[in-house]
N, C-alpha and C. Protein backbone atom coordinates (compact mmCIF):
# COMPACT_ATOMS: atom_id res chain seq x y z
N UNK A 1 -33.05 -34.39 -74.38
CA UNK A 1 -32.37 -33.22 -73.84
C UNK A 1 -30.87 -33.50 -73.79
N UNK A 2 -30.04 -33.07 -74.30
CA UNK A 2 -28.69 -32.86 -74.50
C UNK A 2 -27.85 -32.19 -72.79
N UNK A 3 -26.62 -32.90 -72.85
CA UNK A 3 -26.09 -32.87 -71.51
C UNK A 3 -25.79 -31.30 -71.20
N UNK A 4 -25.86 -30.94 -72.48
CA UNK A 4 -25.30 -29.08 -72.20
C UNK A 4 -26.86 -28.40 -72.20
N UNK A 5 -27.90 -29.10 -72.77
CA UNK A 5 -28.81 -28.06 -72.31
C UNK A 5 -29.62 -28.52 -70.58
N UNK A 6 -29.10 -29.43 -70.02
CA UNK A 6 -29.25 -29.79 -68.87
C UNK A 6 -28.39 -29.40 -67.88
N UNK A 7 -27.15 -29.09 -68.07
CA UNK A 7 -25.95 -28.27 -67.32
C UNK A 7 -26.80 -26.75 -67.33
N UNK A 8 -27.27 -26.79 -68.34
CA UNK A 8 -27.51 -25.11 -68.19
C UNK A 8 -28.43 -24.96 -67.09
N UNK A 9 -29.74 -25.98 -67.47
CA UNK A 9 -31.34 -25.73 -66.81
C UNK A 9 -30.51 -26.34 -65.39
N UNK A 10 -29.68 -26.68 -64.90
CA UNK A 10 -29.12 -26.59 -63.52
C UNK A 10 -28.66 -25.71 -62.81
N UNK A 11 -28.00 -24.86 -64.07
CA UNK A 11 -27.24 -24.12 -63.26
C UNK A 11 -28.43 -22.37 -62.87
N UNK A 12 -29.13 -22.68 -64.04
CA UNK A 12 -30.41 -21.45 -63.70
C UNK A 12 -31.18 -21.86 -62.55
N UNK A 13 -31.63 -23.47 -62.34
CA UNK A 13 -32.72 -23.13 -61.20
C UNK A 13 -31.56 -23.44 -59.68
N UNK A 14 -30.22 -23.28 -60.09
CA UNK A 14 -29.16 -23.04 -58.87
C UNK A 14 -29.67 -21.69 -58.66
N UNK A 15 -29.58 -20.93 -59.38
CA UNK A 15 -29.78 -19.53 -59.51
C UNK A 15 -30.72 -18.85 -58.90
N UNK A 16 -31.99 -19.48 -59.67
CA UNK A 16 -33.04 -19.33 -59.07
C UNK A 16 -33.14 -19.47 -57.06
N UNK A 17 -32.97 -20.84 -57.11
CA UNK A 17 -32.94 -21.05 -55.70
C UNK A 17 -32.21 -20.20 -55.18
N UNK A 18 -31.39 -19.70 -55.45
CA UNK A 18 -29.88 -18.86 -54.50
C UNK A 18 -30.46 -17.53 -53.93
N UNK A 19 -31.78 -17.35 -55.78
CA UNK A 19 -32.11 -15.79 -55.41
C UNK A 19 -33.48 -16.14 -54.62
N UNK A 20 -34.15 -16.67 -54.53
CA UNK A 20 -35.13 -16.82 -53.55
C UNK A 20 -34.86 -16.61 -51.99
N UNK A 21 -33.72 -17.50 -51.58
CA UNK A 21 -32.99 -17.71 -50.57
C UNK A 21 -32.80 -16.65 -49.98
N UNK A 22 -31.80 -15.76 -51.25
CA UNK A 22 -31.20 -14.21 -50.50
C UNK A 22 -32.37 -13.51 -50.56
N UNK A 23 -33.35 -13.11 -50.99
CA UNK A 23 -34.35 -12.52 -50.89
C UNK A 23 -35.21 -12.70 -49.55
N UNK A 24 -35.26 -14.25 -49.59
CA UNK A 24 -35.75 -14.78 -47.78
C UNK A 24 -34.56 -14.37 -46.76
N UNK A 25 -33.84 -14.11 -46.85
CA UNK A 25 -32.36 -13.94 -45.61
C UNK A 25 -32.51 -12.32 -45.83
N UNK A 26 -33.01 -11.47 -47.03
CA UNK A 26 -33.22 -10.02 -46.41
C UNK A 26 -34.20 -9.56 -46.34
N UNK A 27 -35.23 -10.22 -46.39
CA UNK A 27 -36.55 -10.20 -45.40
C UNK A 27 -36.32 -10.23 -43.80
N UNK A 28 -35.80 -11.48 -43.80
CA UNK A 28 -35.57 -12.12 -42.43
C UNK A 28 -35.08 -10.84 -41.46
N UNK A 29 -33.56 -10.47 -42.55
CA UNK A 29 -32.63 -9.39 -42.07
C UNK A 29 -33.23 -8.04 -41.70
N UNK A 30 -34.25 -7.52 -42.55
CA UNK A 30 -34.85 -6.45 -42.26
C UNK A 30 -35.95 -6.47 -41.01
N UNK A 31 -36.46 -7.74 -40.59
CA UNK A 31 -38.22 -7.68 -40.16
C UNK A 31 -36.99 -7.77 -38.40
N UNK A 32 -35.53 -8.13 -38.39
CA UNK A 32 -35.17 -7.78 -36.88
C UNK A 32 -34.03 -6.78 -37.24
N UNK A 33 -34.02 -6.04 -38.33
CA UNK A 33 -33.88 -4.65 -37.50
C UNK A 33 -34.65 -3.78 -36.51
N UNK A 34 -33.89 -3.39 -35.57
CA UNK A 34 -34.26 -2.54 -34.66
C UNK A 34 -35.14 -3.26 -33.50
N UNK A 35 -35.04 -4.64 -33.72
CA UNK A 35 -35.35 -4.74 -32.24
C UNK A 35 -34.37 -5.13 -31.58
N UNK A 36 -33.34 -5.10 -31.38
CA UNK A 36 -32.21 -5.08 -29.92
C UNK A 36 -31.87 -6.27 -29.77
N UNK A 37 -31.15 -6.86 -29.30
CA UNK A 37 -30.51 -8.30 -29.02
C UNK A 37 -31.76 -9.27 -29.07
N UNK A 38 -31.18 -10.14 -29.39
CA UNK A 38 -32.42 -11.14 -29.30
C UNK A 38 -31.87 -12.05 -30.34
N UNK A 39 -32.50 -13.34 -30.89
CA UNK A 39 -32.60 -14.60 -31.34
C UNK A 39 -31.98 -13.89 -33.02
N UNK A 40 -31.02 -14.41 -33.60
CA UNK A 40 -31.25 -13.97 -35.29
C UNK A 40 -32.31 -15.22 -35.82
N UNK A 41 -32.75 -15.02 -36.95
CA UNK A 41 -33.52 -16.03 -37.81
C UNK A 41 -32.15 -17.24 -38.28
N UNK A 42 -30.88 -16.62 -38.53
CA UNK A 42 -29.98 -17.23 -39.42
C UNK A 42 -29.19 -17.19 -38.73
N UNK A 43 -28.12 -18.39 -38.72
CA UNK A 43 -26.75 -19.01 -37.73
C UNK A 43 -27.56 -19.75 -35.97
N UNK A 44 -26.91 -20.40 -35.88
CA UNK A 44 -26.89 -21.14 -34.75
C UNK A 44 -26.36 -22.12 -34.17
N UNK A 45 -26.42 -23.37 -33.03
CA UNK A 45 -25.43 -24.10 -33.11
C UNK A 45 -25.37 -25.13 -34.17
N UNK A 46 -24.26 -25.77 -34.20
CA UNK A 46 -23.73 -26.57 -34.99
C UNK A 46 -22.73 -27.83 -34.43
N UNK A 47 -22.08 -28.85 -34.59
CA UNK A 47 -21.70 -29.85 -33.82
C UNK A 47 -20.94 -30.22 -35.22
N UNK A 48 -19.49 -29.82 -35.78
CA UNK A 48 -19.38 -30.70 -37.18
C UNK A 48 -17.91 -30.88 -36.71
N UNK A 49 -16.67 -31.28 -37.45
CA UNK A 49 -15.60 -31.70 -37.65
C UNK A 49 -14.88 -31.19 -38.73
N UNK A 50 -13.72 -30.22 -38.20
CA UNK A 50 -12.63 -29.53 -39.30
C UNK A 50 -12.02 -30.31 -39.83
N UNK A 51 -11.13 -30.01 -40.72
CA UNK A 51 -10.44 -30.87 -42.18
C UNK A 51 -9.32 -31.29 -40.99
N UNK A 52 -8.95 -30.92 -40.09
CA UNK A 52 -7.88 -31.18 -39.38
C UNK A 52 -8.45 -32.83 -37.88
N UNK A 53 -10.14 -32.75 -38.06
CA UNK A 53 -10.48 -33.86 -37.43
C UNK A 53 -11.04 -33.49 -35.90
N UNK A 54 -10.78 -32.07 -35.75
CA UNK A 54 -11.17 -31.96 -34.12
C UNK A 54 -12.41 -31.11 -33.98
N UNK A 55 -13.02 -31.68 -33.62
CA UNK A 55 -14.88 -31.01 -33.02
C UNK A 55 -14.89 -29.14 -33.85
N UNK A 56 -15.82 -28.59 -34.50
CA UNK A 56 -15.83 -27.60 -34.08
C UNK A 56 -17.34 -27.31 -33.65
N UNK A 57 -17.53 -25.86 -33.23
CA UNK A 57 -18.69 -25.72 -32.73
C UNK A 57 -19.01 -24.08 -33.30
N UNK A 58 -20.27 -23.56 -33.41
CA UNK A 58 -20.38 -22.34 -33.48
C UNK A 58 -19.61 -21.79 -32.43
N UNK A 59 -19.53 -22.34 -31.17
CA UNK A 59 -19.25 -21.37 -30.07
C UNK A 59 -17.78 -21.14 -30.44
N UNK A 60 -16.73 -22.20 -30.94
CA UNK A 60 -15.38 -21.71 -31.74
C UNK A 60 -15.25 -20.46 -32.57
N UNK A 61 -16.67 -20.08 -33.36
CA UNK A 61 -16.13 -18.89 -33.79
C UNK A 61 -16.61 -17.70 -33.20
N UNK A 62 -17.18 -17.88 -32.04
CA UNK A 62 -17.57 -16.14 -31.74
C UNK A 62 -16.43 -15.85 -31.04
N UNK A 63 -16.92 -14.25 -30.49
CA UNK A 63 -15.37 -13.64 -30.44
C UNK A 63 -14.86 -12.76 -31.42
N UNK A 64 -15.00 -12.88 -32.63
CA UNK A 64 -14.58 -12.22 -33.45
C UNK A 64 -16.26 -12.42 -35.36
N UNK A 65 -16.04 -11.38 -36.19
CA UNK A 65 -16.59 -11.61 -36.51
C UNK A 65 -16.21 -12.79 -37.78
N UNK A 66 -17.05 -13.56 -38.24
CA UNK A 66 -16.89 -14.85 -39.74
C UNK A 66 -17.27 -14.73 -40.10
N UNK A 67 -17.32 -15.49 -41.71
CA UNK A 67 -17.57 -15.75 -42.65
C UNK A 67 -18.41 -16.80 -42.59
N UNK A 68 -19.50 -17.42 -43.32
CA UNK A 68 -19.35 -19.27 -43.47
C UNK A 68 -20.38 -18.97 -45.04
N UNK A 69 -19.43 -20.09 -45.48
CA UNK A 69 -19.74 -20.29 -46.69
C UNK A 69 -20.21 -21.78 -46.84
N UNK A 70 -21.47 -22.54 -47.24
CA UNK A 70 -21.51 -23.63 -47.27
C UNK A 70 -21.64 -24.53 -49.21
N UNK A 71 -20.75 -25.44 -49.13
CA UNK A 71 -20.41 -26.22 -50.67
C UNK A 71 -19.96 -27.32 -50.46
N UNK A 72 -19.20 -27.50 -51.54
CA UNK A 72 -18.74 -29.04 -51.29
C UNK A 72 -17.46 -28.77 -52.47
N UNK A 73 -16.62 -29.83 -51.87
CA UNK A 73 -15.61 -30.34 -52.93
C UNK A 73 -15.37 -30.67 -54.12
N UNK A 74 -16.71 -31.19 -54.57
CA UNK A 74 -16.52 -31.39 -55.76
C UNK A 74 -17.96 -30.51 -57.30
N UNK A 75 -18.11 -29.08 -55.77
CA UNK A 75 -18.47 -28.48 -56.81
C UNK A 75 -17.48 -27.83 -57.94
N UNK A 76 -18.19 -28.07 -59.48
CA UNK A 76 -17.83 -27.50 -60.72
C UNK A 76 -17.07 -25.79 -60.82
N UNK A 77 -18.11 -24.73 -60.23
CA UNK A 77 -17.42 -23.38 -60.74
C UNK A 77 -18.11 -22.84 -59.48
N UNK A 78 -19.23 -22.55 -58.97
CA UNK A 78 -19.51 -21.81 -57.97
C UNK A 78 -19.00 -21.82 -56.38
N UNK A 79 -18.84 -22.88 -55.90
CA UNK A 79 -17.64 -22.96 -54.63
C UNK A 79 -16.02 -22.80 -55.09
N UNK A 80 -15.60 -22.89 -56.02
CA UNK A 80 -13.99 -22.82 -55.67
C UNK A 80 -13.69 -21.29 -56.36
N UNK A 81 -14.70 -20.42 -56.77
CA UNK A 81 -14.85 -19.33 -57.18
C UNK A 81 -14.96 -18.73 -56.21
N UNK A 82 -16.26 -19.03 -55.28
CA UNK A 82 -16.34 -18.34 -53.57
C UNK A 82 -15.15 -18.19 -52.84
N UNK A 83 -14.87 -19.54 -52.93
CA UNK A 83 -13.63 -19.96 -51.77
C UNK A 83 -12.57 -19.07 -52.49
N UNK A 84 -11.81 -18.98 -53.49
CA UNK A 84 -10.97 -18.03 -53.86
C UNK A 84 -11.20 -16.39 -53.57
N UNK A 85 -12.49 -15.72 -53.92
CA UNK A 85 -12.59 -14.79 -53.75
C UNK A 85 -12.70 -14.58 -52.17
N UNK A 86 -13.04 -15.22 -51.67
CA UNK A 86 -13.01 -15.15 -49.93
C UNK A 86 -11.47 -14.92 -49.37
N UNK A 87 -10.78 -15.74 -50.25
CA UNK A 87 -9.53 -16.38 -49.61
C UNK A 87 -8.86 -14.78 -50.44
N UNK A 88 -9.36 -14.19 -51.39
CA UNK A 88 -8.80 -12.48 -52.13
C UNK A 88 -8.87 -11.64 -50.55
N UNK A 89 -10.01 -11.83 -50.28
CA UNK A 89 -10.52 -10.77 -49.03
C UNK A 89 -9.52 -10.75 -47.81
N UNK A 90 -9.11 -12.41 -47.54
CA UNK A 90 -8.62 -12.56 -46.10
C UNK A 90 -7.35 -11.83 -46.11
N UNK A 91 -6.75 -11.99 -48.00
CA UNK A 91 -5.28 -11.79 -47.79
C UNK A 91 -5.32 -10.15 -47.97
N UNK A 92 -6.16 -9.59 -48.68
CA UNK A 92 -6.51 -8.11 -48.79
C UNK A 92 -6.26 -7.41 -47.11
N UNK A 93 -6.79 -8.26 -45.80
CA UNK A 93 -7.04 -8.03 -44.60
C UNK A 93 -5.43 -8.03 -43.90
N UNK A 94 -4.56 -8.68 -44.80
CA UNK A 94 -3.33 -8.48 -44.02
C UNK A 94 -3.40 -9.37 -42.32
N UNK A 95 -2.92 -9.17 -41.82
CA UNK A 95 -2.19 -9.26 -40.44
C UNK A 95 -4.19 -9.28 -39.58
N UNK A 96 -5.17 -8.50 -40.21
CA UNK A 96 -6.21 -8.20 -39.42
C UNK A 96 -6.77 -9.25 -39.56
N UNK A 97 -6.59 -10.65 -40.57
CA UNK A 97 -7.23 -11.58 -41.23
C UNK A 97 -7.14 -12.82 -39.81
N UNK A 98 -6.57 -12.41 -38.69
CA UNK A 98 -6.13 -13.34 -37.38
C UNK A 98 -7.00 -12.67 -36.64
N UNK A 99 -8.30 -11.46 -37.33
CA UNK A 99 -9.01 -10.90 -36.19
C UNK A 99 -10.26 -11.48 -36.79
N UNK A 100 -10.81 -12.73 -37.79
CA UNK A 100 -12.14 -12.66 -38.26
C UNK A 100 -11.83 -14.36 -38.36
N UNK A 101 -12.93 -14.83 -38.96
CA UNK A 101 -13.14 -16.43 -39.40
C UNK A 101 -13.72 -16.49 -40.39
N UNK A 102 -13.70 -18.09 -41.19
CA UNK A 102 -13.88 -18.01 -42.12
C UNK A 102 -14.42 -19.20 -42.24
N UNK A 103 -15.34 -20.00 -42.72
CA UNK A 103 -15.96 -21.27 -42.45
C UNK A 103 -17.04 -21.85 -43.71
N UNK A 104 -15.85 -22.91 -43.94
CA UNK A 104 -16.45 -23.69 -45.46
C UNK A 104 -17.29 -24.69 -44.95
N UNK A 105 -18.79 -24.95 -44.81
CA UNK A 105 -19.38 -26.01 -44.34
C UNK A 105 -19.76 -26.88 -45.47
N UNK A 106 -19.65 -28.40 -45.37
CA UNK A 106 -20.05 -29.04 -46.63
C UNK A 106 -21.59 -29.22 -46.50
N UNK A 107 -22.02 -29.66 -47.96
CA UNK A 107 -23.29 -30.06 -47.57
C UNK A 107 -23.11 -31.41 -48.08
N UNK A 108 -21.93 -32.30 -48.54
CA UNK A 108 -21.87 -32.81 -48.90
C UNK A 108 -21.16 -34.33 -48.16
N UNK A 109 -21.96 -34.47 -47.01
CA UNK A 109 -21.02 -35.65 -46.37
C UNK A 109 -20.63 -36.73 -46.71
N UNK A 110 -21.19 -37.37 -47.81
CA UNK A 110 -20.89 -38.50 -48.24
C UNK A 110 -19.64 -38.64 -48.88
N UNK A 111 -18.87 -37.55 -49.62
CA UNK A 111 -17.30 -37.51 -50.17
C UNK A 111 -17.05 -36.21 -49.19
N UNK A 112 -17.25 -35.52 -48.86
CA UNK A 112 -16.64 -34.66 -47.73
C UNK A 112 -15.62 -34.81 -46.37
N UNK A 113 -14.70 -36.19 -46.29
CA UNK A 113 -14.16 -35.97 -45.47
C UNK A 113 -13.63 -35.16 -44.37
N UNK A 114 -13.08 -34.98 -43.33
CA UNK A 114 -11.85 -34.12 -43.29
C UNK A 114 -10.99 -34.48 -43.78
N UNK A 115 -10.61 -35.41 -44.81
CA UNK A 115 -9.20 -35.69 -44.86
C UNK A 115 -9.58 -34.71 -46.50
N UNK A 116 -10.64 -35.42 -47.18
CA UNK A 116 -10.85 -34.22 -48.12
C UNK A 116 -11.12 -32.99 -48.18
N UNK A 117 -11.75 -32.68 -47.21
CA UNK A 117 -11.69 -30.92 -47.24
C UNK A 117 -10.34 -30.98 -46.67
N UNK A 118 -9.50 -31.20 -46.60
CA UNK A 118 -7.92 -30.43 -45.82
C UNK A 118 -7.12 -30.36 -47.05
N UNK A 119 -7.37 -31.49 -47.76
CA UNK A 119 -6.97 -31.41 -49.69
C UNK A 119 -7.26 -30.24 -50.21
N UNK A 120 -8.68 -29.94 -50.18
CA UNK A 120 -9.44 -28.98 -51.15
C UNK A 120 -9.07 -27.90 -50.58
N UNK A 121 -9.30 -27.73 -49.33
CA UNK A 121 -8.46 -26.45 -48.68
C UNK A 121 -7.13 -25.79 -48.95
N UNK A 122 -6.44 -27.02 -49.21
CA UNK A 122 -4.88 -26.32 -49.43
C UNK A 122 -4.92 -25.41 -50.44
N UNK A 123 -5.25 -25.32 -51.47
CA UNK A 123 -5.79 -24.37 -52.90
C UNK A 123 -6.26 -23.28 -52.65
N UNK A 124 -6.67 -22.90 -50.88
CA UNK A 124 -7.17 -21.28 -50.80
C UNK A 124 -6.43 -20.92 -49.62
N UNK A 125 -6.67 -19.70 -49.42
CA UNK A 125 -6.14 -18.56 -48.15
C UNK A 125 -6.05 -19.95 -47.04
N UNK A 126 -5.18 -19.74 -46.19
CA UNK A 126 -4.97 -20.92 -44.91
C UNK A 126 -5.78 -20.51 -43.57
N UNK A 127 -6.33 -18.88 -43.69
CA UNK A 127 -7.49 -18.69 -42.62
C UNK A 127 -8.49 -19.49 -43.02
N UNK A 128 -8.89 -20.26 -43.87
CA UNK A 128 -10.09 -21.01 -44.51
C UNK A 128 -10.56 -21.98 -43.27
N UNK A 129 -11.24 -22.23 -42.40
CA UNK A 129 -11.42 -23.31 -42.20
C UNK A 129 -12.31 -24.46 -42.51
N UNK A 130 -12.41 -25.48 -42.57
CA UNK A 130 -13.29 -26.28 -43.19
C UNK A 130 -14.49 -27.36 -41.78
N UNK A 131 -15.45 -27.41 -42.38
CA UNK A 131 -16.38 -28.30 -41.28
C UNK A 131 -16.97 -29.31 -42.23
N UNK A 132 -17.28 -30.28 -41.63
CA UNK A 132 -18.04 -31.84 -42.23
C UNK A 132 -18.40 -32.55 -41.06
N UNK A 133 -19.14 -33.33 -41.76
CA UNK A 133 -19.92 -34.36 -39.89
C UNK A 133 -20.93 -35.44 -40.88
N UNK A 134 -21.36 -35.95 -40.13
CA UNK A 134 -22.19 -36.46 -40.31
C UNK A 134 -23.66 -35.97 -40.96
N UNK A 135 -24.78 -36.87 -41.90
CA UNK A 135 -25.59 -36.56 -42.42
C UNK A 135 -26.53 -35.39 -41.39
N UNK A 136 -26.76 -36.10 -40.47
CA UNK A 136 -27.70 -35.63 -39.39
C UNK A 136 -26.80 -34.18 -39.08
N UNK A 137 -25.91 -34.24 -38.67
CA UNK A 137 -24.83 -33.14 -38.60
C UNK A 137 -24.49 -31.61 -39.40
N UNK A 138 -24.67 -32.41 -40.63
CA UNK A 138 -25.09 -31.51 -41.78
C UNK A 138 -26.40 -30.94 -41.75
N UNK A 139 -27.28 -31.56 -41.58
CA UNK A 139 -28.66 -31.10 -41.58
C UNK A 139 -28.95 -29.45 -40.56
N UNK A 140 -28.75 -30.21 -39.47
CA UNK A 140 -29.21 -28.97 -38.11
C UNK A 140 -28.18 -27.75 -38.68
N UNK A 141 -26.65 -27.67 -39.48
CA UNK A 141 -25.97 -26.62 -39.37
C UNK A 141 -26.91 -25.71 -40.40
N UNK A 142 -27.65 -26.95 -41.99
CA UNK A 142 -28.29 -26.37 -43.07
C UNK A 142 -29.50 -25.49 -42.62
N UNK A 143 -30.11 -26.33 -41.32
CA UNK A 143 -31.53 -25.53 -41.12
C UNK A 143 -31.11 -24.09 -40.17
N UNK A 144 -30.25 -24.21 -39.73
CA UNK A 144 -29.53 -23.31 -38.81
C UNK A 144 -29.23 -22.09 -39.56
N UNK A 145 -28.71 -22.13 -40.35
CA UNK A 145 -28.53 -21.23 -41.64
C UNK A 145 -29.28 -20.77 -42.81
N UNK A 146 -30.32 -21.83 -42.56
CA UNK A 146 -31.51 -21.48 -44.12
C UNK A 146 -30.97 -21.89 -45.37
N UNK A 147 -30.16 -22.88 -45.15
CA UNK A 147 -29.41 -23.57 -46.14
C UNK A 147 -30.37 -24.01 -47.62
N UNK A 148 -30.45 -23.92 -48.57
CA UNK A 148 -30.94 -25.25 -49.59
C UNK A 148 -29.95 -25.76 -49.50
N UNK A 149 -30.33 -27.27 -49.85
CA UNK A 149 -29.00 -28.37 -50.84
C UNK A 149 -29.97 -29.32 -50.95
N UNK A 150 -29.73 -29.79 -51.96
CA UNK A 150 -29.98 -31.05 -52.79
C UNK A 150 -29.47 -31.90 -53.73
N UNK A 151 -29.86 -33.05 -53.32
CA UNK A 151 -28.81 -33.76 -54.30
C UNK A 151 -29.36 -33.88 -55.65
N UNK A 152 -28.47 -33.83 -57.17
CA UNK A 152 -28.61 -33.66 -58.13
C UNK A 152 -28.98 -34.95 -58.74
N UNK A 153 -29.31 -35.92 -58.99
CA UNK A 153 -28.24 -37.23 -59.64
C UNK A 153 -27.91 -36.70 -61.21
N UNK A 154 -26.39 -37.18 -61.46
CA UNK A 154 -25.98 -37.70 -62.82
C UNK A 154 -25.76 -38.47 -63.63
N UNK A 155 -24.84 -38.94 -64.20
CA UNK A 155 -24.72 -40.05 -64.86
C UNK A 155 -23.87 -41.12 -64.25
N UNK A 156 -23.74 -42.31 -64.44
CA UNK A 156 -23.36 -43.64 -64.23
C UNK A 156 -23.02 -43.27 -62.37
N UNK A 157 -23.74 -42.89 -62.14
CA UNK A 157 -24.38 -42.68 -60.44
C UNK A 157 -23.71 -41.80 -59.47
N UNK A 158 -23.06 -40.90 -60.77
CA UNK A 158 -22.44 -39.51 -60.32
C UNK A 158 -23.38 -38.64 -59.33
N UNK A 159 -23.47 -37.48 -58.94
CA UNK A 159 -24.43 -36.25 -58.24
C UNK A 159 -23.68 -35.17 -57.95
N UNK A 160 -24.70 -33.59 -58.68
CA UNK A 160 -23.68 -32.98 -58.03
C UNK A 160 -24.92 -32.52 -56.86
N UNK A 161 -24.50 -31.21 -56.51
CA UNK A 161 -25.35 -30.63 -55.68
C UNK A 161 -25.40 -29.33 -55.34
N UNK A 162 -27.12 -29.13 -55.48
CA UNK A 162 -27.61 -27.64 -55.55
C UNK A 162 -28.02 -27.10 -54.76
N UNK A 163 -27.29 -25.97 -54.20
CA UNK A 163 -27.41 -25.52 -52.99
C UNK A 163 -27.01 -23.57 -53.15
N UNK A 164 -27.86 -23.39 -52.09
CA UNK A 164 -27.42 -22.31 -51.47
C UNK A 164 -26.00 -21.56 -51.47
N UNK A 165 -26.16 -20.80 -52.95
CA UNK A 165 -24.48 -19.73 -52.53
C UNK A 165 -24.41 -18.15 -52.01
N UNK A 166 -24.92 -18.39 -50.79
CA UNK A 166 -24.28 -17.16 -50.28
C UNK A 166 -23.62 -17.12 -49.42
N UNK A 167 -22.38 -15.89 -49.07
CA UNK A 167 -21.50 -15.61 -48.13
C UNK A 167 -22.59 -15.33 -46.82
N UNK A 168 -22.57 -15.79 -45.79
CA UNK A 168 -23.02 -15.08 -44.51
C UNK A 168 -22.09 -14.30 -43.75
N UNK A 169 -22.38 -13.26 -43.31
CA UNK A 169 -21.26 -12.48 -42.61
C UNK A 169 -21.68 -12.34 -40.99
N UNK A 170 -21.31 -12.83 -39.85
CA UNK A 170 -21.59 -12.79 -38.44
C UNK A 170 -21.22 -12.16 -37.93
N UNK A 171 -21.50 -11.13 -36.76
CA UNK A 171 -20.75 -10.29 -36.16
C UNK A 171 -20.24 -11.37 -34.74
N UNK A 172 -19.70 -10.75 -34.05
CA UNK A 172 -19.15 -11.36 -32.71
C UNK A 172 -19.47 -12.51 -31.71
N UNK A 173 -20.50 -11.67 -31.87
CA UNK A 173 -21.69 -13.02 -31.10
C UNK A 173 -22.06 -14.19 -31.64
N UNK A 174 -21.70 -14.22 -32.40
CA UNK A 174 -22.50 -15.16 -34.16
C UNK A 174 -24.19 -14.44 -34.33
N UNK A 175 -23.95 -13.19 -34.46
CA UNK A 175 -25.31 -13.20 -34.93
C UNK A 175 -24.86 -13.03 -36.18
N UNK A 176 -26.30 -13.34 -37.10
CA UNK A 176 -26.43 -12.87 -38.64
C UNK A 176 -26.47 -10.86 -38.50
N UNK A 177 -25.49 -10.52 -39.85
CA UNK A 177 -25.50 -9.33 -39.80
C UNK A 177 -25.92 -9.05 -41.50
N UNK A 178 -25.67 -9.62 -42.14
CA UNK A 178 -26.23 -9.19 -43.61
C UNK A 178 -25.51 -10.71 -44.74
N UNK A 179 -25.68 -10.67 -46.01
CA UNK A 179 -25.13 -11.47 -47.02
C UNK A 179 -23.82 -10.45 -47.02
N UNK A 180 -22.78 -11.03 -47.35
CA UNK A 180 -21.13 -10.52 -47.60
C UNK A 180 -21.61 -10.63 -49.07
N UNK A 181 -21.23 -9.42 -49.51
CA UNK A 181 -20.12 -8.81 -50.88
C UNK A 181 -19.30 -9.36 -51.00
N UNK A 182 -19.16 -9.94 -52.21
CA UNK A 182 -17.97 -10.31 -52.79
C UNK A 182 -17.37 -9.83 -54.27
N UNK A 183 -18.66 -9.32 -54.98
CA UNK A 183 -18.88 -8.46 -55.80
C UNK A 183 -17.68 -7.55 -57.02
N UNK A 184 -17.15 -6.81 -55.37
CA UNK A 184 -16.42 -5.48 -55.75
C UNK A 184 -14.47 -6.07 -55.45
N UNK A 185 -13.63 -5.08 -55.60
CA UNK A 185 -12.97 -5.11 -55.12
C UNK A 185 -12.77 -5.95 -53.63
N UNK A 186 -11.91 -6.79 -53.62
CA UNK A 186 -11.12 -7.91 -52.22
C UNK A 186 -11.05 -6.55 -51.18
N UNK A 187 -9.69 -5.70 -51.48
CA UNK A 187 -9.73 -4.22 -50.37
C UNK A 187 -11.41 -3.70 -49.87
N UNK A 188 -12.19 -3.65 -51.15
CA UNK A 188 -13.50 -3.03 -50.36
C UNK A 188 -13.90 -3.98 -49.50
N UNK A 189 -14.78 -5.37 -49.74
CA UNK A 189 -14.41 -6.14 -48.99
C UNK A 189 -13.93 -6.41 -47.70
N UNK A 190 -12.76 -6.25 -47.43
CA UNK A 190 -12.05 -6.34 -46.40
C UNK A 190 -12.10 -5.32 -45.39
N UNK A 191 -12.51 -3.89 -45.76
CA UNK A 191 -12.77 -2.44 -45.54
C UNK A 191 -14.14 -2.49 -44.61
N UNK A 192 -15.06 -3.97 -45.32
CA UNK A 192 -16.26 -3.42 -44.63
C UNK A 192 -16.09 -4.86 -43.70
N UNK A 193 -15.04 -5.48 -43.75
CA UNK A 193 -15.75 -6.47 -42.92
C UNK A 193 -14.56 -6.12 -41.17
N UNK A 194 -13.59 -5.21 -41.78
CA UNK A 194 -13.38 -4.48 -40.80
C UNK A 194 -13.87 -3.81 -39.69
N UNK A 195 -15.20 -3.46 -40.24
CA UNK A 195 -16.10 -2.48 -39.23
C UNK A 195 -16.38 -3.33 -38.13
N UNK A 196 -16.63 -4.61 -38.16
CA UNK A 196 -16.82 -5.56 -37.73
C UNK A 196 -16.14 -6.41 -36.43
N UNK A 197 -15.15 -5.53 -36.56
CA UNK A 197 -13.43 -6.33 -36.04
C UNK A 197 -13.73 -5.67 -34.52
């Protein structure tokens, strides 16, 4: 098997997995509509460390509604594609972009610093914030979220890793409110995550 027809069969059962995932997260999403406050299936606490080094917590972002996007640094095309188009949305939001959050979680702790996500960060919107922690750390935020990730191996003891790409969008409370669009237009985007504000 040739390295390009193995890049490919990666990047399909990425695919695959991603669409299983979102398919399980709008199940999830639909079976608690309409029953009234209560527990979401998706988001919860978390215990990790921003690119800047100081604790964060889910409870840091309620209050307003977020984003969280979870990848890693040294993904190829699907995280720094997210992270840009996210970082289209915040600046689309203007001045309102100080009313929402935005949250890159790694799944990748082993090269995930904070000192490296504060690197990788500089390259998008500066509302970005970044989280990393520890293995165990990583884990509870992944199950918390309905995360996949897995590690890939490559060559001469490279790995990348296949995981879960979708935007989650939270309303105030941190509950789960649906998968974020990223799709269309940054302004539309920004239009709906307004409703939110």
């Amino acid at each position: 098997m040739t390295a390009r027809t193995s890049h490919i069969l990666l990047i399909f059962s990425a695919f695959l997995a991603g669409l299983v995932i979102f398919l399980g997260v709008i199940l999830s999403a639909s079976h608690y509509q309409g029953t009234g406050p209560g527990i979401s299936a998706i988001g919860g606490p978390f215990n990790l460390i921003d690119q800047n080094g100081k604790p964060i917590t889910d409870q840091d972002m309620k209050g307003r509604p977020y984003l969280v996007f979870f990848g890693y640094t040294h993904c190829p095309d699907v995280c720094p594609t997210t992270l840009f188009e996210l970082s289209e949305v915040l600046r689309a939001l203007g001045k309102d972009a100080d009313k929402t959050g935005a949250l890159f979680i790694s799944i990748d702790p082993e090269r995930d610093s904070p000192r490296a996500m504060k690197d990788y960060l500089s390259s998008f919107d500066p509302h970005l914030r970044g989280a990393t922690g520890d293995a165990k750390a990583i884990e509870q935020a992944e199950k918390a979220y309905r995360v996949y990730a897995k590690k890939v191996p490559g060559e001469h003891g490279d790995y990348s890793m296949d995981h879960t790409a979708l935007v989650y969008l939270m309303d105030k409370q941190g509950r789960f409110v649906a998968p974020f669009k990223l799709s269309g237009k940054p302004e539309d985007a920004a239009a709906e995550l307004r409703r939110y504000m």
